[in-house]
PDB file of N, CA and C in Angstrom:
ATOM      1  N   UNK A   1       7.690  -0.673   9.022  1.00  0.00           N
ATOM      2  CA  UNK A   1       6.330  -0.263   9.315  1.00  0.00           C
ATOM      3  C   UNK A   1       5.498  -1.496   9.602  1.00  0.00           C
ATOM      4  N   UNK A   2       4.423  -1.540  10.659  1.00  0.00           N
ATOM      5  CA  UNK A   2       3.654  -2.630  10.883  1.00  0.00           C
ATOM      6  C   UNK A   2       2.528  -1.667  10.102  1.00  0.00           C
ATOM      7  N   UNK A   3       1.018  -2.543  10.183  1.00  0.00           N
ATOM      8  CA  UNK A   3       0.035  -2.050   9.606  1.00  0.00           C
ATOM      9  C   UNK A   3      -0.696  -1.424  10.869  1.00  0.00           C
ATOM     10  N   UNK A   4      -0.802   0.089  10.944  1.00  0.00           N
ATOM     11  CA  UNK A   4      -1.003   1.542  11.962  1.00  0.00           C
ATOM     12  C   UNK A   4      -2.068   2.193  11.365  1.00  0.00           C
ATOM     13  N   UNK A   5      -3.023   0.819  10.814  1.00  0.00           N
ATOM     14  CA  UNK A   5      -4.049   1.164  10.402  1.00  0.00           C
ATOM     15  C   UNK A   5      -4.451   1.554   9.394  1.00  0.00           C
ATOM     16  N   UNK A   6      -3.862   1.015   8.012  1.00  0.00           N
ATOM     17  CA  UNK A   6      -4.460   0.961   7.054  1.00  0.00           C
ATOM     18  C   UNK A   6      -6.069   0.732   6.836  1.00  0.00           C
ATOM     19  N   UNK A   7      -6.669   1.583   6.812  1.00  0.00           N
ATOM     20  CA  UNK A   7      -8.343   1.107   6.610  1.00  0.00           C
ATOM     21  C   UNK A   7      -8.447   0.114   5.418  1.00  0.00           C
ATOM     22  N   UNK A   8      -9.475  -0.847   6.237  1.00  0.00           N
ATOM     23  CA  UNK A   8      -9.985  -1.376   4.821  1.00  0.00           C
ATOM     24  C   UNK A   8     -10.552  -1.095   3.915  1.00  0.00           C
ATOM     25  N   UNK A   9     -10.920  -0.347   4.184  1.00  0.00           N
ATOM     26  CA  UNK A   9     -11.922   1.088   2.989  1.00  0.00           C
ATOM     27  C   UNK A   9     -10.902   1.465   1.725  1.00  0.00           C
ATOM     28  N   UNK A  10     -10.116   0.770   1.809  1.00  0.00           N
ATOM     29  CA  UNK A  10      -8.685   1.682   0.933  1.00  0.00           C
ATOM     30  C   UNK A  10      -8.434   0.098   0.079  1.00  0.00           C
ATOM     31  N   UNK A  11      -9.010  -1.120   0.486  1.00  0.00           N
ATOM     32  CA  UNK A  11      -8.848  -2.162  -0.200  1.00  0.00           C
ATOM     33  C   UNK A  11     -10.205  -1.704  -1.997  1.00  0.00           C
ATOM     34  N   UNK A  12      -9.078  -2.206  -2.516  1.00  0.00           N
ATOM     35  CA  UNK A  12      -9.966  -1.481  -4.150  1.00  0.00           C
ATOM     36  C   UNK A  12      -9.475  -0.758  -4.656  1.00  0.00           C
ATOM     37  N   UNK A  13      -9.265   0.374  -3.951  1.00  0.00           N
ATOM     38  CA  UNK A  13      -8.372   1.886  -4.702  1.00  0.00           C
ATOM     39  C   UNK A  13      -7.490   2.336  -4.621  1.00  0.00           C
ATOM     40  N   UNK A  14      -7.035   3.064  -5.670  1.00  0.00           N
ATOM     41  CA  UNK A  14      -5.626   2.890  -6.319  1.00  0.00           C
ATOM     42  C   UNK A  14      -4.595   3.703  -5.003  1.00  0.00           C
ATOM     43  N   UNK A  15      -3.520   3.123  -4.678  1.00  0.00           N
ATOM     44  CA  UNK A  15      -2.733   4.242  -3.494  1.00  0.00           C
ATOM     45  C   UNK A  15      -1.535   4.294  -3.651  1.00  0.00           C
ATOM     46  N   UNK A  16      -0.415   5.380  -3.139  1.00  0.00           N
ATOM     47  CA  UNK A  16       0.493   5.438  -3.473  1.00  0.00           C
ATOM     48  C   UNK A  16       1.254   4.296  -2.223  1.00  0.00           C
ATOM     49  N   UNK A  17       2.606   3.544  -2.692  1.00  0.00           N
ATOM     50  CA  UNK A  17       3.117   2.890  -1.603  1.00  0.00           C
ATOM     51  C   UNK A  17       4.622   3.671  -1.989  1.00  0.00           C
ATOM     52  N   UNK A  18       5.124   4.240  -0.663  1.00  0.00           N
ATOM     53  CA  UNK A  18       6.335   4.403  -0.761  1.00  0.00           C
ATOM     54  C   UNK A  18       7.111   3.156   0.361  1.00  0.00           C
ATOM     55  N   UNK A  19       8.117   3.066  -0.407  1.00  0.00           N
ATOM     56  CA  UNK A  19       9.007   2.013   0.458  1.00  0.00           C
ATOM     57  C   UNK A  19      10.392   2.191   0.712  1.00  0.00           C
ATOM     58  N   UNK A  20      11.027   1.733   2.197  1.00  0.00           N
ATOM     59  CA  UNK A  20      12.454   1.938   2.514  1.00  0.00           C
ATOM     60  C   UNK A  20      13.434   2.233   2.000  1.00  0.00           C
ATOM     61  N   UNK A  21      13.486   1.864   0.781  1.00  0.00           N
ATOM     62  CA  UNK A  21      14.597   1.938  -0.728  1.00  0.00           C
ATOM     63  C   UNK A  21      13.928   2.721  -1.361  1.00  0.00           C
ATOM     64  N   UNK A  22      12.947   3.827  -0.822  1.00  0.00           N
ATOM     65  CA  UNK A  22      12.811   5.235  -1.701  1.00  0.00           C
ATOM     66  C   UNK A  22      12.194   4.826  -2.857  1.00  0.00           C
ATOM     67  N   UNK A  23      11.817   3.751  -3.209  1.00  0.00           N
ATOM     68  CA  UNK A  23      10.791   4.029  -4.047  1.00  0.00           C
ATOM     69  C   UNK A  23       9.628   3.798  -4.332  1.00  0.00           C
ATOM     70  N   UNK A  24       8.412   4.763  -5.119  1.00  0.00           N
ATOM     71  CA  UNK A  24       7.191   4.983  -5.072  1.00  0.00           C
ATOM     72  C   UNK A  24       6.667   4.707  -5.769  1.00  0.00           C
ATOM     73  N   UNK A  25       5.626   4.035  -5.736  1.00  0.00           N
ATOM     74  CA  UNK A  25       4.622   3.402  -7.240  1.00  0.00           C
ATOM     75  C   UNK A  25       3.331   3.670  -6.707  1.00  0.00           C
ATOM     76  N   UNK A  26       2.323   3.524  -8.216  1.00  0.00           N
ATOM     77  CA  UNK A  26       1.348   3.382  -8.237  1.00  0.00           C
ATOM     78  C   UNK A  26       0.603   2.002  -8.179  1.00  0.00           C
ATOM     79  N   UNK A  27      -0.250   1.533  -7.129  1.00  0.00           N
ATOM     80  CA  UNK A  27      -1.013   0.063  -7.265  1.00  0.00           C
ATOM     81  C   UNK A  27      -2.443  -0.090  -6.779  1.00  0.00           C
ATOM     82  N   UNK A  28      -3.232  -1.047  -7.005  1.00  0.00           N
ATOM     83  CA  UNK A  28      -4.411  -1.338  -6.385  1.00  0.00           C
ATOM     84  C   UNK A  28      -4.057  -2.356  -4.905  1.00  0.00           C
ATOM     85  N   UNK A  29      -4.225  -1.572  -3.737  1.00  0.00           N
ATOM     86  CA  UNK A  29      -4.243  -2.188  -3.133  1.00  0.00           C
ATOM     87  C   UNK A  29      -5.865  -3.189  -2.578  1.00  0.00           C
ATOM     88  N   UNK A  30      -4.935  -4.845  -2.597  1.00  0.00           N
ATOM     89  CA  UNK A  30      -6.030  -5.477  -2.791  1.00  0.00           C
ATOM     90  C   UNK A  30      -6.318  -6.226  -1.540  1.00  0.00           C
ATOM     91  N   UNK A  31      -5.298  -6.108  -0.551  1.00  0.00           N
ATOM     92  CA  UNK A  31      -5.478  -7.071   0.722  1.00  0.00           C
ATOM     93  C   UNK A  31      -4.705  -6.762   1.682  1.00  0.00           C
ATOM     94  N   UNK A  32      -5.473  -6.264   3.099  1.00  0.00           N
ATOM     95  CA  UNK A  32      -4.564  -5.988   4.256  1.00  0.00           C
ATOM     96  C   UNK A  32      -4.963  -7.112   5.795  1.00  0.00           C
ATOM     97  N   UNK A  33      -3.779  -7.260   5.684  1.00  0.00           N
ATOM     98  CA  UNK A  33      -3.363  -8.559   7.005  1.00  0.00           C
ATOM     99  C   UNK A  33      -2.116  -7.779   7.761  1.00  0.00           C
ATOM    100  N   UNK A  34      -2.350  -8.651   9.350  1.00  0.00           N
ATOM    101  CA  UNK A  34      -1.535  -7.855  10.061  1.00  0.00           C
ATOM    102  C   UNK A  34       0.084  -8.196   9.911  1.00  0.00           C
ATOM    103  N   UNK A  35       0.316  -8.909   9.031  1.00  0.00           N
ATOM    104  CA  UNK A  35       1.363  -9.235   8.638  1.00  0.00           C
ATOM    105  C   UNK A  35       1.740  -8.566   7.391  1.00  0.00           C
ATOM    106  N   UNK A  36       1.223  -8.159   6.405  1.00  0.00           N
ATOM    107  CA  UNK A  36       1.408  -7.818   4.837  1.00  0.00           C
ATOM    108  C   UNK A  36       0.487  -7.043   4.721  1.00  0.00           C
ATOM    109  N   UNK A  37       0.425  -7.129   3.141  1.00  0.00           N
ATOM    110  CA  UNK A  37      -0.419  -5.933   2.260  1.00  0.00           C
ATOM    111  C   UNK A  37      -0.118  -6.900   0.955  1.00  0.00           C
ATOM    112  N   UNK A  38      -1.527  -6.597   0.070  1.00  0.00           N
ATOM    113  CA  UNK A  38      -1.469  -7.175  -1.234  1.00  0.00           C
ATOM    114  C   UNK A  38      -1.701  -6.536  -2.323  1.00  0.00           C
ATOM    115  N   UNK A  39      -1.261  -5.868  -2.914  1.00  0.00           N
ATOM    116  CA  UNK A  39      -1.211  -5.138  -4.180  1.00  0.00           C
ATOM    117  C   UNK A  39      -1.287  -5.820  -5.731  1.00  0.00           C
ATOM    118  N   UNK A  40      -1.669  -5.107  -6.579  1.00  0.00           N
ATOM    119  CA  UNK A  40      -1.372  -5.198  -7.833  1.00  0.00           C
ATOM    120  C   UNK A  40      -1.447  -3.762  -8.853  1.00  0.00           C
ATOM    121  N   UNK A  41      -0.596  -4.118 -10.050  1.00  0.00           N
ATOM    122  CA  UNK A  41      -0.056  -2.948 -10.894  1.00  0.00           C
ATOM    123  C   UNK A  41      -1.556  -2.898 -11.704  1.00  0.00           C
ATOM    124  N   UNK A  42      -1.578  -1.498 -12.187  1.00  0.00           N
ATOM    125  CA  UNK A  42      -3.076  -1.201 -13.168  1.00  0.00           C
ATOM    126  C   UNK A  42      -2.972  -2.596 -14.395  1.00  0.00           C
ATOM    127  N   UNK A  43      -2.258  -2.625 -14.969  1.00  0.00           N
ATOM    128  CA  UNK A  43      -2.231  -3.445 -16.055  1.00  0.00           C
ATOM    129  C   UNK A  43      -1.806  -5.206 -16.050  1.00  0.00           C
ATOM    130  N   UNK A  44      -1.532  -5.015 -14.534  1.00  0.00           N
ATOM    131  CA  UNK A  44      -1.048  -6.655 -14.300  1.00  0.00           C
ATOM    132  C   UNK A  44      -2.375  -7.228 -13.618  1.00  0.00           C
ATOM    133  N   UNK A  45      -2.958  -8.410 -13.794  1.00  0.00           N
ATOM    134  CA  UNK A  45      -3.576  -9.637 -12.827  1.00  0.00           C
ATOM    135  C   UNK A  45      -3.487 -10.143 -11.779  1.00  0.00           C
ATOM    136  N   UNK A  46      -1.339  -9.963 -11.796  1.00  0.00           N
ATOM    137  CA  UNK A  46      -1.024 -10.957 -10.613  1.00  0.00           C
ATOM    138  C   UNK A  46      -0.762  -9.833  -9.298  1.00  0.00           C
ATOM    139  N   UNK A  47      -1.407 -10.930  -8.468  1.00  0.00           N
ATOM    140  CA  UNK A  47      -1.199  -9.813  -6.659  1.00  0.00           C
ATOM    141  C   UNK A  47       0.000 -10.290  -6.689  1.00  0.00           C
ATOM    142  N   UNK A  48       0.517  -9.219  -6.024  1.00  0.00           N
ATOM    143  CA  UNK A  48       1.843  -9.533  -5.209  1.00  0.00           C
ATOM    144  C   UNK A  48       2.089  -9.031  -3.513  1.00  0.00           C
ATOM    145  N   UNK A  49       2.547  -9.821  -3.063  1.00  0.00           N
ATOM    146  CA  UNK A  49       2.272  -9.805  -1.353  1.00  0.00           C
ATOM    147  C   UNK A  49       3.687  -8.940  -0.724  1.00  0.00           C
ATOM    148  N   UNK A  50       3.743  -7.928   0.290  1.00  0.00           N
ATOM    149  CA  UNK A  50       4.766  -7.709   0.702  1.00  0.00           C
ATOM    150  C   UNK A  50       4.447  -7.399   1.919  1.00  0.00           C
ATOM    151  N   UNK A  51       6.134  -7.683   2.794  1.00  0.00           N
ATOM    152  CA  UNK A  51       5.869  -7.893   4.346  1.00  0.00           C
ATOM    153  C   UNK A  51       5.206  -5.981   4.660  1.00  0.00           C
ATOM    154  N   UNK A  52       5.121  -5.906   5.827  1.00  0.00           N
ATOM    155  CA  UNK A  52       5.161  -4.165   6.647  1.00  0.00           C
ATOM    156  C   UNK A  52       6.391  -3.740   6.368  1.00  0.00           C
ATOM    157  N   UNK A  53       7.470  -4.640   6.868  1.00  0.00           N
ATOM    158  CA  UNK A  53       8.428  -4.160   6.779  1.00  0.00           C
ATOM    159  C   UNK A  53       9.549  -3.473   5.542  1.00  0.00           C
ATOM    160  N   UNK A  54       8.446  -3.764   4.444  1.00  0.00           N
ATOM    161  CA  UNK A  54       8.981  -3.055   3.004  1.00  0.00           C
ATOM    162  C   UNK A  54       8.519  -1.717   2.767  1.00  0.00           C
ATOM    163  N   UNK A  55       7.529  -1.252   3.750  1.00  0.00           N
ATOM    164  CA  UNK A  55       6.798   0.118   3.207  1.00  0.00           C
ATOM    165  C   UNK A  55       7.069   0.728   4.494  1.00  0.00           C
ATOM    166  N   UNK A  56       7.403   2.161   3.941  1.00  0.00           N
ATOM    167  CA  UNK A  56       7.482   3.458   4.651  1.00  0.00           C
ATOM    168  C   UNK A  56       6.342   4.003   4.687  1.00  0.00           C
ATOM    169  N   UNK A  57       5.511   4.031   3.524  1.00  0.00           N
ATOM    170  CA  UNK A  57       4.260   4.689   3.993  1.00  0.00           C
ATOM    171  C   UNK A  57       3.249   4.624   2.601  1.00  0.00           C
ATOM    172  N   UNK A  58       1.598   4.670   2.638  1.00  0.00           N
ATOM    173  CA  UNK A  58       0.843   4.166   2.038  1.00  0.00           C
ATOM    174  C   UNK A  58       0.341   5.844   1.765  1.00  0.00           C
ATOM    175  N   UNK A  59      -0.482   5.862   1.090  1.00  0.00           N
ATOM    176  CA  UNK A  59      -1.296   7.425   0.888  1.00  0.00           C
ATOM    177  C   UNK A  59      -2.426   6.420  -0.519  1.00  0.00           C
ATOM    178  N   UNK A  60      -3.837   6.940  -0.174  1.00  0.00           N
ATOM    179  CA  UNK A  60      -4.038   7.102  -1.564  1.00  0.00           C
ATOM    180  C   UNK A  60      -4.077   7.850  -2.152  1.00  0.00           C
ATOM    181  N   UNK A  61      -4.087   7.390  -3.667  1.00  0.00           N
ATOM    182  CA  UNK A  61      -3.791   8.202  -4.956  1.00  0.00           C
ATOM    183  C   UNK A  61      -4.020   9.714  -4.808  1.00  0.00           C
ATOM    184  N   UNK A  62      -5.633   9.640  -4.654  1.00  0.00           N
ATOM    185  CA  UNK A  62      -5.803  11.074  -4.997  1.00  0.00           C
ATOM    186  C   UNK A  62      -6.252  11.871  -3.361  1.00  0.00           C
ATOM    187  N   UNK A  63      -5.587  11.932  -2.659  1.00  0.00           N
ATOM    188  CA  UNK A  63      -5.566  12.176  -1.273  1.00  0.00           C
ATOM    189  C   UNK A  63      -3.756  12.414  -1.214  1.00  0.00           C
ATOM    190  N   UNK A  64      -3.561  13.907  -1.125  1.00  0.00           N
ATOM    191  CA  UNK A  64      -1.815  13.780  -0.688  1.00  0.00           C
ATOM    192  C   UNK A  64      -2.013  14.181   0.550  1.00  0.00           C
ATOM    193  N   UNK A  65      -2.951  14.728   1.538  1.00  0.00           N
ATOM    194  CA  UNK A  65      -2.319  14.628   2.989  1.00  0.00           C
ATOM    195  C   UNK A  65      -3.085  13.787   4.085  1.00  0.00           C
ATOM    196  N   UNK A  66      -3.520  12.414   3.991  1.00  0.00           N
ATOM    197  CA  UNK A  66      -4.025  10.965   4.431  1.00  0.00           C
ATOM    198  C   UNK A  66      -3.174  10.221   4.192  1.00  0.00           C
ATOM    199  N   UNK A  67      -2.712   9.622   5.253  1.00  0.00           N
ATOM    200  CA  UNK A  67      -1.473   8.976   4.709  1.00  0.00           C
ATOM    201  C   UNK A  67      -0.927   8.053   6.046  1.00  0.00           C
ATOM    202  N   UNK A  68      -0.669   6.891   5.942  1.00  0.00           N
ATOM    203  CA  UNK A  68      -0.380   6.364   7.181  1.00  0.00           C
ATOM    204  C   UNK A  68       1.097   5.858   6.851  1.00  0.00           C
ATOM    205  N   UNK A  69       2.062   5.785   7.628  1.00  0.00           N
ATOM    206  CA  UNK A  69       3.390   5.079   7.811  1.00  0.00           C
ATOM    207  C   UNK A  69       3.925   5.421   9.424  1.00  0.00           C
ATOM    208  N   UNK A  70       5.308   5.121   8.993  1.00  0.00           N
ATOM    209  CA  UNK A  70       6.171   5.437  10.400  1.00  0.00           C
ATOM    210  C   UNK A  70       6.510   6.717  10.443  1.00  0.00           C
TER     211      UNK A  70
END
């Protein structure tokens, strides 16, 4: 997945990321570049950066049919 328009409006609140290897978490997404995305877990500090190419598809939390991926 490249970024197909993740709004920045969605930087802050909490969204679901599903990824290629099927699996789904909960995070704050904190930073979108056309290269990556920057997340962090409710209870962790540290961001962690991952390419497009790790996510199948973004949704936030409390929104199940908004949802951008491939």
């Amino acid at each position: 997945m490249d970024n197909q328009g993740v709004p920045e409006a969605w930087i802050g609140q909490e969204v679901i990321l599903h990824t290629v290897s099927s699996r789904e978490f909960l995070a704050t997404l904190v930073e979108v570049k056309p290269f990556g995305f920057a997340y962090r877990f409710r209870d962790s500090e540290d961001i962690i950066f991952a390419p497009w190419s790790v996510l199948r598809w973004m949704r936030l939390a409390d929104e199940g049919d908004r949802y951008y991926g491939s």
